[in-house]
N, C-alpha and C. Protein backbone atom coordinates (compact mmCIF):
# COMPACT_ATOMS: atom_id res chain seq x y z
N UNK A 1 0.85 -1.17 0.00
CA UNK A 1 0.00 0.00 0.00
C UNK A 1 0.90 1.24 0.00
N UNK A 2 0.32 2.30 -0.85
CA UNK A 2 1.17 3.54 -0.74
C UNK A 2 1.28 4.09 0.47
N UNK A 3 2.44 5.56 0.55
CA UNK A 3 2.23 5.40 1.84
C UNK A 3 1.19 7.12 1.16
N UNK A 4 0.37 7.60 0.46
CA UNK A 4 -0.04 8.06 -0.04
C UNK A 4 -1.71 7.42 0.74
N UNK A 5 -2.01 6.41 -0.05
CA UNK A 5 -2.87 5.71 0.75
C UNK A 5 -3.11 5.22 1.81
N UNK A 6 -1.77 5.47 2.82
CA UNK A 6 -2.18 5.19 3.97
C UNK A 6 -2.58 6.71 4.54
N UNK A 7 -1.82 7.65 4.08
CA UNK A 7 -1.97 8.87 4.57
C UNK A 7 -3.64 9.39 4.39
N UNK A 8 -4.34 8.89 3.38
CA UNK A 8 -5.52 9.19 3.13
C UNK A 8 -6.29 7.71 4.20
N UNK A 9 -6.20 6.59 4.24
CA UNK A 9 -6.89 6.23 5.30
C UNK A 9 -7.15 6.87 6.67
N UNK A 10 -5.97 6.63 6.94
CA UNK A 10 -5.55 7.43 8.43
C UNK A 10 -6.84 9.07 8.23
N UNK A 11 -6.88 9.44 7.61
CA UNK A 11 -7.40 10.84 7.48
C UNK A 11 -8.85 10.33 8.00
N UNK A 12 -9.36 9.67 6.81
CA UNK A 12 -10.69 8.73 7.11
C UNK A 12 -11.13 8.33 8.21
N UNK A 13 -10.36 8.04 9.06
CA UNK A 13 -10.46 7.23 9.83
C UNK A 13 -10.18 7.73 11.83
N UNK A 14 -10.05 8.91 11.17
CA UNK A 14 -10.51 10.09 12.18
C UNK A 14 -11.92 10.32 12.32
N UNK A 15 -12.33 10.13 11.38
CA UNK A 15 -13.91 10.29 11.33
C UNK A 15 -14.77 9.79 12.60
N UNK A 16 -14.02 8.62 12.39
CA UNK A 16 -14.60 7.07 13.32
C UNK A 16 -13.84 7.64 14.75
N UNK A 17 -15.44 7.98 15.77
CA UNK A 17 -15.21 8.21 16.96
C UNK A 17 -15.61 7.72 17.91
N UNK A 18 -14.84 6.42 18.12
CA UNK A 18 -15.63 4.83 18.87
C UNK A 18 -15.95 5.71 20.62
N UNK A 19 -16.79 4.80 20.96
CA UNK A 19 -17.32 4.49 22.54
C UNK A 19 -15.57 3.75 23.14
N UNK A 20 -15.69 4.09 24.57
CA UNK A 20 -14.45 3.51 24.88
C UNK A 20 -15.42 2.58 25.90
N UNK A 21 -14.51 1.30 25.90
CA UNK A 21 -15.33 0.38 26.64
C UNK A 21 -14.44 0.16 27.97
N UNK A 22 -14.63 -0.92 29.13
CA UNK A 22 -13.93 -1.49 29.78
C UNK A 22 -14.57 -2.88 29.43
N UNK A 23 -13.24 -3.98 29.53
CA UNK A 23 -13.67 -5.20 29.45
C UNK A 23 -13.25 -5.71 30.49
N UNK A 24 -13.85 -6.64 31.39
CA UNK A 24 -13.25 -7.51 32.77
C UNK A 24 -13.19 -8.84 32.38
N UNK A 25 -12.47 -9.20 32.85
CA UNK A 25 -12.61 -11.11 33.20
C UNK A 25 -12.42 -11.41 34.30
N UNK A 26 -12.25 -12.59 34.86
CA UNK A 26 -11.78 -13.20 36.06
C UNK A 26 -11.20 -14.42 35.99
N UNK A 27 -10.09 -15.08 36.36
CA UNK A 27 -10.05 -16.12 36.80
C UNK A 27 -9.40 -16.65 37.99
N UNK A 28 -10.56 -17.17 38.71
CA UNK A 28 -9.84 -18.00 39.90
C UNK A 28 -10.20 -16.43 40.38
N UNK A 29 -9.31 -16.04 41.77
CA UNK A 29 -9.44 -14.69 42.38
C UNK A 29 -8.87 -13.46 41.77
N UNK A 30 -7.84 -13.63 40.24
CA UNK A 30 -7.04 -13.10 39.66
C UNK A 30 -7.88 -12.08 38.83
N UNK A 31 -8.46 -10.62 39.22
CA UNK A 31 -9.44 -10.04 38.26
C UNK A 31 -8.71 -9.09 37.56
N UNK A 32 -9.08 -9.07 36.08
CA UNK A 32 -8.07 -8.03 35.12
C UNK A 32 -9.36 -7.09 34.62
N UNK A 33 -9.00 -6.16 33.91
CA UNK A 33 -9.58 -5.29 32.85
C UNK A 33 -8.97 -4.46 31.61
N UNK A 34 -9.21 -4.14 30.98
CA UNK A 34 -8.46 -3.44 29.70
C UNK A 34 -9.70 -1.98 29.20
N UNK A 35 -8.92 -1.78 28.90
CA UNK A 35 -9.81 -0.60 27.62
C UNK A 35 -10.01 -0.88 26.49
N UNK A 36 -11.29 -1.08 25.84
CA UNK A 36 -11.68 -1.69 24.27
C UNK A 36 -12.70 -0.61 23.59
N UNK A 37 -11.87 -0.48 22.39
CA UNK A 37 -12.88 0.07 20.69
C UNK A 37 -13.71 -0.63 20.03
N UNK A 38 -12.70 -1.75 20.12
CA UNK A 38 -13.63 -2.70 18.98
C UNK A 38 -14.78 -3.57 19.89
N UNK A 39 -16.23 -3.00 19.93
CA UNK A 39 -16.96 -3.49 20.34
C UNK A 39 -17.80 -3.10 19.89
N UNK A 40 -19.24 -4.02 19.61
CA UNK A 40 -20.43 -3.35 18.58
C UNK A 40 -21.33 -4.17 19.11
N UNK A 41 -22.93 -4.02 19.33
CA UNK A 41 -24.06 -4.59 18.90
C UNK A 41 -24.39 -5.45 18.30
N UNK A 42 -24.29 -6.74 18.39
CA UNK A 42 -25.01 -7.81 17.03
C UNK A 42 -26.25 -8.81 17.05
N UNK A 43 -26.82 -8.19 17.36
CA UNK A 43 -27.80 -8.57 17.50
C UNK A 43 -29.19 -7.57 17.86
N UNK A 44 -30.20 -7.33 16.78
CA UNK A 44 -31.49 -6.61 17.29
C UNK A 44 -32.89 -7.35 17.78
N UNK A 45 -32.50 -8.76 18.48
CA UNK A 45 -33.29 -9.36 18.74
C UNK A 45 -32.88 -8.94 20.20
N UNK A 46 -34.45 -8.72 21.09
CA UNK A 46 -34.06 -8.17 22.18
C UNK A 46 -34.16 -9.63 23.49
N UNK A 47 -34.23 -10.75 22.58
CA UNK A 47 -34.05 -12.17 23.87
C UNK A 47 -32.91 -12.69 22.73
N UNK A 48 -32.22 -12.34 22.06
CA UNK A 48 -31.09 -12.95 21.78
C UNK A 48 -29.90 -11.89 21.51
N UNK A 49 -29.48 -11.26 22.89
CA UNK A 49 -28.91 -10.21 22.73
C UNK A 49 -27.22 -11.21 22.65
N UNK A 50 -26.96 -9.99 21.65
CA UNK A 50 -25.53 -10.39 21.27
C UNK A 50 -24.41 -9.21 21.25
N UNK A 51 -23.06 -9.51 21.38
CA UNK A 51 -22.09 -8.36 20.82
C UNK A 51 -21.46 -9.01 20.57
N UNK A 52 -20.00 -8.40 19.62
CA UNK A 52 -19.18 -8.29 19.20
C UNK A 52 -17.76 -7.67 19.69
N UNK A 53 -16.89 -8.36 19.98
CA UNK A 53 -15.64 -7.58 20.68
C UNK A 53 -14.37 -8.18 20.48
N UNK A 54 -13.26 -7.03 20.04
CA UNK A 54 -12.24 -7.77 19.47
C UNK A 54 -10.84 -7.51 20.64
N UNK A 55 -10.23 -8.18 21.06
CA UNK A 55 -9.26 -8.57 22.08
C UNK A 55 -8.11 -8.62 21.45
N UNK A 56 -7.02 -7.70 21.48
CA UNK A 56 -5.56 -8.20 20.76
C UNK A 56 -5.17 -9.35 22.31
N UNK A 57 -4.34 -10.33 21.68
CA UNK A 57 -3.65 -11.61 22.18
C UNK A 57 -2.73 -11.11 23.00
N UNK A 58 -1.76 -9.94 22.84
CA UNK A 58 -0.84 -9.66 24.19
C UNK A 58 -1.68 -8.91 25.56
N UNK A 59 -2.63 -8.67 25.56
CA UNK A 59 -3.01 -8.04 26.69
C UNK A 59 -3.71 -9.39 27.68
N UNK A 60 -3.09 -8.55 28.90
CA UNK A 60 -3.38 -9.79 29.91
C UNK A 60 -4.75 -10.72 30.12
N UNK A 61 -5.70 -9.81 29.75
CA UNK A 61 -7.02 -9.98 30.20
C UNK A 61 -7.58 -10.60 29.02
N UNK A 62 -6.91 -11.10 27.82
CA UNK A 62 -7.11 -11.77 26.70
C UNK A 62 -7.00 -13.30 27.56
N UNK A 63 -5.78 -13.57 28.41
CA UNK A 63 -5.58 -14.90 28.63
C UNK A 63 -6.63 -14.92 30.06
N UNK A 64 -7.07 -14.40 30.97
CA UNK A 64 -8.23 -14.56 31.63
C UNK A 64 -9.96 -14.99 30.95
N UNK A 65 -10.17 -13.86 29.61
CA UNK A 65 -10.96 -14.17 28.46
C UNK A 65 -11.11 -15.59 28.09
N UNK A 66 -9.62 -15.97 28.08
CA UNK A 66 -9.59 -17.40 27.03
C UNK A 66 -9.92 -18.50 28.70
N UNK A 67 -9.45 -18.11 28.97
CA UNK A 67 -9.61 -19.26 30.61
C UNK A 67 -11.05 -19.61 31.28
N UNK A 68 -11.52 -18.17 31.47
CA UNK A 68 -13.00 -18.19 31.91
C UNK A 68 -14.27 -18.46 30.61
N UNK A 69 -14.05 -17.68 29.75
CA UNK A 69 -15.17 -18.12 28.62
C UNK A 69 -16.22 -16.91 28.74
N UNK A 70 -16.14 -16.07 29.45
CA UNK A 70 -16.65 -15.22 29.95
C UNK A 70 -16.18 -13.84 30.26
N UNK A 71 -16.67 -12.81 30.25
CA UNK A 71 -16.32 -11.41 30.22
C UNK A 71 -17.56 -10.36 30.76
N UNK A 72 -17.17 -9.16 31.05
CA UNK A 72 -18.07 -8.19 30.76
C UNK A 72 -17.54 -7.06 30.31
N UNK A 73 -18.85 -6.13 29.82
CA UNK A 73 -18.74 -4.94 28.76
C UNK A 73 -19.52 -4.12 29.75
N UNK A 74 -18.28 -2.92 29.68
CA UNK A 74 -19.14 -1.36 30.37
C UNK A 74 -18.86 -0.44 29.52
N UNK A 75 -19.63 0.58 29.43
CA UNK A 75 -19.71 1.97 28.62
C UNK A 75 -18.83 2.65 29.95
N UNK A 76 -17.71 3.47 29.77
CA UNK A 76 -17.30 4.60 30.87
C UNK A 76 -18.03 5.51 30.64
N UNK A 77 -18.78 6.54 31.70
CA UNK A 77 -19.16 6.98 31.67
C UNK A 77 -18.39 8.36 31.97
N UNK A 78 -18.90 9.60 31.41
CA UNK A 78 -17.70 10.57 30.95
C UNK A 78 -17.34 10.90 32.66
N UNK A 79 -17.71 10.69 33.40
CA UNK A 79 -17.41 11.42 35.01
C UNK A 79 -16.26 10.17 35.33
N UNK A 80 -15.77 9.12 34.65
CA UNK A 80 -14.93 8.36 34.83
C UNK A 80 -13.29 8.23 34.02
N UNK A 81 -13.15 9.43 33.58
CA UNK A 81 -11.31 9.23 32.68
C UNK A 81 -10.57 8.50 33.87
N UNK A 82 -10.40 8.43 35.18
CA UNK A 82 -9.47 7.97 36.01
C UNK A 82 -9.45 6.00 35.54
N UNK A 83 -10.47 5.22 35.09
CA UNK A 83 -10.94 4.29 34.82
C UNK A 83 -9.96 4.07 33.77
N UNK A 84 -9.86 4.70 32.55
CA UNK A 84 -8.99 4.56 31.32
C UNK A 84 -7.35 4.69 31.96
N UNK A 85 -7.05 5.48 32.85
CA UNK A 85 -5.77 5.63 33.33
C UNK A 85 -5.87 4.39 34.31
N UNK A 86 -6.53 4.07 34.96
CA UNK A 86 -6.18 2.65 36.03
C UNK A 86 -6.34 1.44 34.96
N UNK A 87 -7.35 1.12 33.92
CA UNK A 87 -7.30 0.25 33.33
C UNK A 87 -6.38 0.50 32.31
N UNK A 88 -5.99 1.28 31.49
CA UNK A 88 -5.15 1.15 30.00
C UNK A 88 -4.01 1.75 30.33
N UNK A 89 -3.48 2.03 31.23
CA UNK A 89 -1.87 2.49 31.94
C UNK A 89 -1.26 1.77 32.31
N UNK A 90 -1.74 0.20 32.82
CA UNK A 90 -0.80 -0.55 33.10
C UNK A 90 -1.29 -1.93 33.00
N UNK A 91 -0.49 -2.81 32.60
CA UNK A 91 -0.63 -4.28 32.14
C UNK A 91 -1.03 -5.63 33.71
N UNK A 92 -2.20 -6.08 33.86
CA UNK A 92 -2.79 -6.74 34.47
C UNK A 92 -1.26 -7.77 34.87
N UNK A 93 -0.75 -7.80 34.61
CA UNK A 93 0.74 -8.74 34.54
C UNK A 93 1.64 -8.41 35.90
N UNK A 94 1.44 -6.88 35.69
CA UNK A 94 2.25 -6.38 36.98
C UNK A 94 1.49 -6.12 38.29
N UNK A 95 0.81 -6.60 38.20
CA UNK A 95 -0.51 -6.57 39.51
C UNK A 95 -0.61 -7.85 39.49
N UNK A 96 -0.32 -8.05 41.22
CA UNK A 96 -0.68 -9.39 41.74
C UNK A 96 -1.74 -9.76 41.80
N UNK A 97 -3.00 -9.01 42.21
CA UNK A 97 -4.07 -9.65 42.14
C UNK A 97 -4.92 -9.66 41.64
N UNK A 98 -5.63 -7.91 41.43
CA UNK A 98 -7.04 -7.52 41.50
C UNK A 98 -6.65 -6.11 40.81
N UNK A 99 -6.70 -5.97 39.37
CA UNK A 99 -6.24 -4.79 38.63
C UNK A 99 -7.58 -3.90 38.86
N UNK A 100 -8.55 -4.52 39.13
CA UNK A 100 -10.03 -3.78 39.87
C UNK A 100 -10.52 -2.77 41.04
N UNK A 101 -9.12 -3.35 41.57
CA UNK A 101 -9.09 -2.95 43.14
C UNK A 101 -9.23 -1.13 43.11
N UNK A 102 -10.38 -0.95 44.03
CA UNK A 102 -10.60 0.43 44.60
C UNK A 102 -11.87 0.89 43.32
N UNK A 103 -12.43 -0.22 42.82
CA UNK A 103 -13.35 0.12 41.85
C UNK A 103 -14.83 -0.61 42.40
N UNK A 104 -15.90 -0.29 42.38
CA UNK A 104 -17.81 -0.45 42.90
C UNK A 104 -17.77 -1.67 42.32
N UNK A 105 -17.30 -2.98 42.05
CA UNK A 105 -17.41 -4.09 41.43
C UNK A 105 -18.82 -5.53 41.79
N UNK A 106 -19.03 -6.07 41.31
CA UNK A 106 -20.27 -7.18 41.41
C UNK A 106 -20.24 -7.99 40.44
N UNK A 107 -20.70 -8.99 40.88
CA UNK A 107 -21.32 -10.20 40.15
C UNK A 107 -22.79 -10.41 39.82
N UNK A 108 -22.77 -11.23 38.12
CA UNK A 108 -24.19 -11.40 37.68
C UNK A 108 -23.88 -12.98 37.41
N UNK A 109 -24.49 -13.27 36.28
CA UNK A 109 -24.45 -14.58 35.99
C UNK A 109 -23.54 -15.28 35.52
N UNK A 110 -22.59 -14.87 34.83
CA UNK A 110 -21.45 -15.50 34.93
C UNK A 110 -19.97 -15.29 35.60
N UNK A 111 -20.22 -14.53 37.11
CA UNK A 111 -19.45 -14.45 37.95
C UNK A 111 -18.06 -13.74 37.19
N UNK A 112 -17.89 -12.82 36.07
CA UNK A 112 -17.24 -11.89 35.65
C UNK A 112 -17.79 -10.52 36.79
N UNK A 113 -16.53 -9.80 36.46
CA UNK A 113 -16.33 -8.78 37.35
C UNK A 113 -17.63 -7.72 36.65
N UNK A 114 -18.81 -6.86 37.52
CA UNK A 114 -19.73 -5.91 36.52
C UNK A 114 -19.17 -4.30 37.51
N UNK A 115 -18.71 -3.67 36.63
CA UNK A 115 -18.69 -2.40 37.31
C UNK A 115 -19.96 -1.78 37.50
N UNK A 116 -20.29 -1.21 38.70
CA UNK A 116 -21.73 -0.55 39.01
C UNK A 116 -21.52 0.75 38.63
N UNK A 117 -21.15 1.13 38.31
CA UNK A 117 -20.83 2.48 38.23
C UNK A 117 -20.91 3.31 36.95
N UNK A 118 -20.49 1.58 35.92
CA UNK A 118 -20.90 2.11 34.04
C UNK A 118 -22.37 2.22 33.97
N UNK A 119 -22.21 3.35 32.77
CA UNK A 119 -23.21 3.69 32.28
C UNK A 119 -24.11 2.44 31.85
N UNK A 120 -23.85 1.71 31.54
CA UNK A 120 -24.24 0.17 31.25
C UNK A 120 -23.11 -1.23 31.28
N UNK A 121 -23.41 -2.13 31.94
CA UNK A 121 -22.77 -3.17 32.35
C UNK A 121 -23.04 -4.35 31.75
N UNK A 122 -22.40 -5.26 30.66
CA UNK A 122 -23.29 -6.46 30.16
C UNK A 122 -22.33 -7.45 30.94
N UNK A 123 -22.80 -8.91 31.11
CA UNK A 123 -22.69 -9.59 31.66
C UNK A 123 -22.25 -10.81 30.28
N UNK A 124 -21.36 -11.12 29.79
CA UNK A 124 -21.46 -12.01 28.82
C UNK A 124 -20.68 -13.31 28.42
N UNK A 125 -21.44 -14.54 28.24
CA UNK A 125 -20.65 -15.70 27.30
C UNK A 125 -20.12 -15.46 26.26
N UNK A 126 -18.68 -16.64 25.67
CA UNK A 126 -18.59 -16.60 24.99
C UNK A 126 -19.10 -17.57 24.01
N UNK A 127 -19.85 -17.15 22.77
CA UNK A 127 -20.58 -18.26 22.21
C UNK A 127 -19.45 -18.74 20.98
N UNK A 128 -18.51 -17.90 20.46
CA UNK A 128 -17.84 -17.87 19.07
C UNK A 128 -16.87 -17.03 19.36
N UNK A 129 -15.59 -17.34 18.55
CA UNK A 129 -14.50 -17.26 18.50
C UNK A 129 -13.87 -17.01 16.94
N UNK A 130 -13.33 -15.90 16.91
CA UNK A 130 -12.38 -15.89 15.18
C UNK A 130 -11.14 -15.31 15.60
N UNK A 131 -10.24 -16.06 15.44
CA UNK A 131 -8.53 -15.46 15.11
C UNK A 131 -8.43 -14.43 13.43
N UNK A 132 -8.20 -13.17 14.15
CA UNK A 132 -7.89 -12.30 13.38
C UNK A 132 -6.47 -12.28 12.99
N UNK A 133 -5.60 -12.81 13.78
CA UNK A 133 -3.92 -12.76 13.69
C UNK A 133 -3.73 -11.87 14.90
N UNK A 134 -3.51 -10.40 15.06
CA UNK A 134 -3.98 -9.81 16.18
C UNK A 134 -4.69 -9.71 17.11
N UNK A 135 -5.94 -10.67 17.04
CA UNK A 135 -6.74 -10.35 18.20
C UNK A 135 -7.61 -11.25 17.49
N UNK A 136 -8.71 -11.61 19.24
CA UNK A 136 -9.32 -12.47 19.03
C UNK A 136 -10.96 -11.98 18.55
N UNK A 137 -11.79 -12.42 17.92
CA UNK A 137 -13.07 -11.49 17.81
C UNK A 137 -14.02 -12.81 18.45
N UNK A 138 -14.60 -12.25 19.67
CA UNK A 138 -15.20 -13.28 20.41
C UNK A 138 -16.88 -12.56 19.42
N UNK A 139 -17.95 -13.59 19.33
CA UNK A 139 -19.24 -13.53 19.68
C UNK A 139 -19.70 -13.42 21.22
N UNK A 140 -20.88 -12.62 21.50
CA UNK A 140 -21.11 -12.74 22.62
C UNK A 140 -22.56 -12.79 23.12
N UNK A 141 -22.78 -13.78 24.04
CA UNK A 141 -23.96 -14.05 24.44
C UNK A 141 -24.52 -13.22 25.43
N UNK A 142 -25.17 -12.43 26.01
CA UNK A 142 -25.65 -11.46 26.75
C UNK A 142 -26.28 -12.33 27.94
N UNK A 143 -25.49 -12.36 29.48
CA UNK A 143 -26.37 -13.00 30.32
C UNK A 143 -27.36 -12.54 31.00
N UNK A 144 -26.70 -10.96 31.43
CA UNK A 144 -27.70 -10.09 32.18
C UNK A 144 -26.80 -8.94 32.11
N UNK A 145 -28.00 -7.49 32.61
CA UNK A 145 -26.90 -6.59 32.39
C UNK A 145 -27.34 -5.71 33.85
N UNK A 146 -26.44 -4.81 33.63
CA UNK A 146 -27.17 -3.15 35.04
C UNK A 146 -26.71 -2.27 33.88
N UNK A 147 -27.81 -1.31 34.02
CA UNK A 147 -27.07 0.39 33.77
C UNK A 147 -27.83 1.74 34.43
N UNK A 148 -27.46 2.33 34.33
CA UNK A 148 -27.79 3.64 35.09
C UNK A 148 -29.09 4.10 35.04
N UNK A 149 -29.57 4.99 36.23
CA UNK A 149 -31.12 5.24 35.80
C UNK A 149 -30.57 6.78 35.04
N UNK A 150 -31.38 6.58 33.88
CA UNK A 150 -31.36 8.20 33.22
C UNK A 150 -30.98 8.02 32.35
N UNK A 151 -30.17 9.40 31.45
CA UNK A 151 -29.65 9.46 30.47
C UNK A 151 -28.26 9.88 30.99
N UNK A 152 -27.17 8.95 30.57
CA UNK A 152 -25.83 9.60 30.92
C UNK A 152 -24.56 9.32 29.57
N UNK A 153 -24.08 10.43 29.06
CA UNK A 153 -23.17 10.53 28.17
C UNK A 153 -22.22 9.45 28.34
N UNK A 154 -21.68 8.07 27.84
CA UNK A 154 -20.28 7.26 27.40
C UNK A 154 -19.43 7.93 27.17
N UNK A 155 -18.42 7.84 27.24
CA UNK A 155 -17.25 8.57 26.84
C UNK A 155 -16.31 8.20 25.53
N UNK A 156 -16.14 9.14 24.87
CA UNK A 156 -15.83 8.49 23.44
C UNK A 156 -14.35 8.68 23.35
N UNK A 157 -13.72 8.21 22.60
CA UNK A 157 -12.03 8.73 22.40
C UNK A 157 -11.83 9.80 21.76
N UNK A 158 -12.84 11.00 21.06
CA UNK A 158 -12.18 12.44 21.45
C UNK A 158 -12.32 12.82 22.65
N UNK A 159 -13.20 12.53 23.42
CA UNK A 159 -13.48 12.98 24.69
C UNK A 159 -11.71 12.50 25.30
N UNK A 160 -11.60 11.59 25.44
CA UNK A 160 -10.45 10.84 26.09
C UNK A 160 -9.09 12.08 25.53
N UNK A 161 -9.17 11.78 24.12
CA UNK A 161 -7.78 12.84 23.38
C UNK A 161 -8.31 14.31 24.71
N UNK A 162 -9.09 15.12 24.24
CA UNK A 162 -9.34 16.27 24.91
C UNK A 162 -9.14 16.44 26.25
N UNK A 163 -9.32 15.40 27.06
CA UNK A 163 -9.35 15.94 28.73
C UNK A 163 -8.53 15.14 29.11
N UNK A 164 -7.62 14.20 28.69
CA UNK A 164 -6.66 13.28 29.84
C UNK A 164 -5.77 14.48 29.45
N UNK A 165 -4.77 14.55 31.16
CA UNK A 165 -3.47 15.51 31.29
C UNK A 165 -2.72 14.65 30.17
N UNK A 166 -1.87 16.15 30.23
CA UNK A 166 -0.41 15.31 29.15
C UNK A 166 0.60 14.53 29.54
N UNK A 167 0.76 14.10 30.76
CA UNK A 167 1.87 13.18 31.46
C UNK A 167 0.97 11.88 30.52
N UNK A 168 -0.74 11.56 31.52
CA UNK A 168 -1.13 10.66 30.94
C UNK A 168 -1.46 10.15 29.65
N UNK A 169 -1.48 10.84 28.68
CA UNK A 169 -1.45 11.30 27.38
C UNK A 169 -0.43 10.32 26.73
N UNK A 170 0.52 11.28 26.59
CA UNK A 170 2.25 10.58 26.67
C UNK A 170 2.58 9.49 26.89
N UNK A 171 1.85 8.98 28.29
CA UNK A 171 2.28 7.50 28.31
C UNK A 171 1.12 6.51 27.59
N UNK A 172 0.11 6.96 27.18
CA UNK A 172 -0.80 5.81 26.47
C UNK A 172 -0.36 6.27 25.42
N UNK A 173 0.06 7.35 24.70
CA UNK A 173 0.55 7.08 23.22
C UNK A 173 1.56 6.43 23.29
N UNK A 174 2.48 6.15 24.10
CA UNK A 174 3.59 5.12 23.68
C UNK A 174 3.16 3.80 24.36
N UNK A 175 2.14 3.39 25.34
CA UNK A 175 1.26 2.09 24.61
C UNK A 175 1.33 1.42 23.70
N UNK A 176 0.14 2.79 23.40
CA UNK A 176 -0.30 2.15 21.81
C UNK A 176 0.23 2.19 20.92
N UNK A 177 1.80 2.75 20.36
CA UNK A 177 2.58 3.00 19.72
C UNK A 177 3.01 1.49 19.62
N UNK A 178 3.59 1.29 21.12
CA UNK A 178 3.63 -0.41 21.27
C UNK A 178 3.07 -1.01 20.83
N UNK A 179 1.70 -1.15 21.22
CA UNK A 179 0.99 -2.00 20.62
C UNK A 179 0.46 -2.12 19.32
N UNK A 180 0.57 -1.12 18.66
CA UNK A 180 0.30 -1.19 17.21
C UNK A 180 1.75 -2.02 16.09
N UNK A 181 3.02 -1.68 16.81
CA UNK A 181 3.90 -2.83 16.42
C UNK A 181 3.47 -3.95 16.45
N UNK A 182 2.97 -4.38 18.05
CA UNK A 182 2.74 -6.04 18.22
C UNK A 182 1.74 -6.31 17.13
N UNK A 183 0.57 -5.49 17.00
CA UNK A 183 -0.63 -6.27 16.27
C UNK A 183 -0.26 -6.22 15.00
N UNK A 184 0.87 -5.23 14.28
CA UNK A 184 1.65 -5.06 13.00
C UNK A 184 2.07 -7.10 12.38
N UNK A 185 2.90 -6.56 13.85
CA UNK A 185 3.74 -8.32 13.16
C UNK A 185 2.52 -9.21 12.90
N UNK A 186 2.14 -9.23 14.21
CA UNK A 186 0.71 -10.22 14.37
C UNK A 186 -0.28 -10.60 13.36
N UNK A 187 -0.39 -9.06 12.47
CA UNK A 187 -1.37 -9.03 11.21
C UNK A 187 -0.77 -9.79 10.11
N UNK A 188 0.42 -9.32 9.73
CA UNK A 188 1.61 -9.90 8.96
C UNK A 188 1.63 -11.29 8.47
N UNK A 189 2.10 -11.72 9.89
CA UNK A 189 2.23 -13.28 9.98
C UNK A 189 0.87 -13.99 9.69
N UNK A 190 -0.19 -13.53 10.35
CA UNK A 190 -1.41 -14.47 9.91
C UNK A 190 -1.75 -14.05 8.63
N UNK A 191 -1.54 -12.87 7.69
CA UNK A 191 -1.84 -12.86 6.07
C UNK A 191 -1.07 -14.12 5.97
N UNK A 192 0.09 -14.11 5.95
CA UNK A 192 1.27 -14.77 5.36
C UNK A 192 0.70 -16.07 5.43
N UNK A 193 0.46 -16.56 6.64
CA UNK A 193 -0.33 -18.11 6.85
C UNK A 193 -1.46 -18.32 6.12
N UNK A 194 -2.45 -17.31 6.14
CA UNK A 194 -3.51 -17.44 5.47
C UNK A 194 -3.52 -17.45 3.91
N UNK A 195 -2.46 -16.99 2.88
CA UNK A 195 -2.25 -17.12 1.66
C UNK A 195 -1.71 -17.91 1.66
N UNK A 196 -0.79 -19.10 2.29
CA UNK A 196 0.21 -19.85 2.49
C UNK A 196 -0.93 -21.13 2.31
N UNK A 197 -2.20 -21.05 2.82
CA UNK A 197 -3.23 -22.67 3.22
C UNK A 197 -4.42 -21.99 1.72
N UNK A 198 -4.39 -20.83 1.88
CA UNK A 198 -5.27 -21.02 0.03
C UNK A 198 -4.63 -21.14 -1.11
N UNK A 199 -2.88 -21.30 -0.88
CA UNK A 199 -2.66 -21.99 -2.29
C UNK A 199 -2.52 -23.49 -2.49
């Protein structure tokens, strides 16, 4: 690809101003969480509620994901940026126990961690599974959910660009700087495999 054409994606693609999620798992007493984009709606049947959510493979709470079978999905709600700095500032790896800790936490039906505090909380199985190369794209079964009484604004990632300080800033762009290497190779290698088994 040019780098012409990447320069015009990238442009595009500002456009796109995702919801920032939190995702939890648990296993055993070991509770993690992360910060997630890739998450969507799939389903408009309202007794076969479903989502969609995609997990890159180096983050900790991918291998809790894969262990339990189970997860939950919260909307942050905008009175919460400290949430994105406790969850996406530091890797569930370097915490002994409970990357949760000092957060309103509960259990629904599948004994995943539910923050009380998101704007909405889903509770979910995993029904389906696709290896992207980078990340995993689970299906998801909806067990039960909580969310807030009222109407309360999610917090989106301009919101996030606009109001986190610049110390914190700084250090999630070189994150994700990181992490966009890892999921680089990651993407790479599984084209490579994947043209490698259709010839």
């Amino acid at each position: 690809m040019s780098s012409e054409a990447i320069q015009r994606i990238q442009q595009a693609t500002n456009h796109v101003d995702p919801q920032l999620w939190v995702v939890t798992a648990k296993q055993g007493t070991h509770c993690g969480g992360m910060i997630a984009t890739f998450v969507t709606k799939a389903s408009i049947v309202t007794d076969c509620p479903r989502f969609l959510v995609g997990i890159a493979k180096q983050h900790h709470t991918w291998g809790l994901i894969e262990a339990s079978g189970a997860l939950g999905l919260h909307l942050i709600p905008q009175t919460h940026l400290d949430w994105v700095v406790q969850l996406g500032g530091r890797s569930g790896r370097d915490i002994p126990d409970d990357k949760l800790e000092g957060l309103s936490v509960t259990t629904l039906a599948t004994g995943s961690p539910i923050l009380t505090e998101a704007v909405a909380g889903f509770d979910c199985r995993i029904e389906s599974r696709l290896d992207t190369g980078d990340r995993t794209v689970y299906l998801l079964d909806v067990q039960d959910a909580i969310s807030t009484q009222g109407p309360q604004a999610a917090l989106r990632f301009s919101d996030l660009i606009a109001r986190l300080p610049d110390e914190e800033s700084s250090r999630l762009a070189e994150l994700y700087a990181r992490d966009q290497e890892v999921d680089r190779r990651a993407i790479v290698e599984w084209r490579a495999d994947y043209l490698e088994a259709q010839s």
